[in-house]
Protein backbone atom coordinates (compact mmCIF):
# COMPACT_ATOMS: atom_id res chain seq x y z
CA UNK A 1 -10.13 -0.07 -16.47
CA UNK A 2 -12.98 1.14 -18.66
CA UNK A 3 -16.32 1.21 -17.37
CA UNK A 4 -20.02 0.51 -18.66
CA UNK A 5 -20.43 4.41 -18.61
CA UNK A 6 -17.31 4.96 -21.19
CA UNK A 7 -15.34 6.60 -18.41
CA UNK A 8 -12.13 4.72 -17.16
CA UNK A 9 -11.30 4.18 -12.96
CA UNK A 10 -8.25 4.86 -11.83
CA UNK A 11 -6.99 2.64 -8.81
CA UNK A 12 -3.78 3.92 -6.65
CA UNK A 13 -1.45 0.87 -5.24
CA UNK A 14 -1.15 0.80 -1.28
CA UNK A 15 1.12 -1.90 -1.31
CA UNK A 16 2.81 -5.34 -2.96
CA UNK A 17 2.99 -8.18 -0.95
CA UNK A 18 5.12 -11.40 -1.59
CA UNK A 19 3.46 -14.28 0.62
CA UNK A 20 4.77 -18.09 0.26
CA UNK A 21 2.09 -20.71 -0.33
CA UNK A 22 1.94 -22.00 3.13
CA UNK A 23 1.20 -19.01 4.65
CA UNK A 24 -1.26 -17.55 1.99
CA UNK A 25 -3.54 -15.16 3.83
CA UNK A 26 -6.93 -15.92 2.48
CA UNK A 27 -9.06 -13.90 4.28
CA UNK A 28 -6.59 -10.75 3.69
CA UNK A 29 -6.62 -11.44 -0.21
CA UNK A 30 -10.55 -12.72 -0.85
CA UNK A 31 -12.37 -11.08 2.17
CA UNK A 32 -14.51 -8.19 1.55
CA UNK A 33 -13.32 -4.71 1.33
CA UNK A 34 -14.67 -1.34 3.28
CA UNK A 35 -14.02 0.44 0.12
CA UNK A 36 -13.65 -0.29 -3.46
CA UNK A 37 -10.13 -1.85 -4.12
CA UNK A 38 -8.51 -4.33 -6.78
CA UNK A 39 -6.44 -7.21 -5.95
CA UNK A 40 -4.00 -8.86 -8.38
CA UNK A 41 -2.71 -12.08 -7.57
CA UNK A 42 0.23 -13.52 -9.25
CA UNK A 43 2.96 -16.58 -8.96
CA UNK A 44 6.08 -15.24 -7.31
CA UNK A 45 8.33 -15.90 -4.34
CA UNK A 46 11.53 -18.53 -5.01
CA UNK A 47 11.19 -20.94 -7.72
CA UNK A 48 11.77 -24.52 -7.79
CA UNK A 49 11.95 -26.65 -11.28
CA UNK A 50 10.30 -29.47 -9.47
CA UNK A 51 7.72 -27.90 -7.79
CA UNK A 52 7.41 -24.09 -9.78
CA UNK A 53 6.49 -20.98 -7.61
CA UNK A 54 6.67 -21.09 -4.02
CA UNK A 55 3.79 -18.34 -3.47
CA UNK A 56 1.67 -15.20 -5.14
CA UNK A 57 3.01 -11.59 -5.57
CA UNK A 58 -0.11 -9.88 -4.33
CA UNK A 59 -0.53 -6.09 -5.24
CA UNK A 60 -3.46 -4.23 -3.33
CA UNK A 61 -4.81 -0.62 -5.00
CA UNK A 62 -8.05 1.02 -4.33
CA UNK A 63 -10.39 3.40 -6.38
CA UNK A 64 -8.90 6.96 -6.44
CA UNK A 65 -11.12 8.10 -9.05
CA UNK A 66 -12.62 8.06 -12.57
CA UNK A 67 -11.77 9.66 -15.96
């Protein structure tokens, strides 16, 4: 990810998470952070034509550094 300063941070993944819709953990995904971290958020789990993605593929990484 480039930053203002030209230089690039580097983020290391701690984990990828596959939670279904009903359970979504909210404060877990959107709550603050003791560090700096990234959060993607994506459709995953089972698929249904009727209804589409079940739940989010969530992948958790924090700031390791800068380039």
């Amino acid at each position: 990810m480039a930053r203002r300063d030209g230089g690039v941070a580097v983020f290391t993944v701690d984990a990828v998470e596959v939670y279904d819709a009903r359970d979504f953990p909210d404060e877990k995904v959107y709550g603050a952070a003791p560090r700096p971290e990234l959060r993607v958020i994506t459709c995953g789990g089972g698929y249904s034509r009727s209804t589409g993605y079940r739940g989010n593929v969530v992948v958790y990484a924090h700031l390791t550094g800068s380039r």
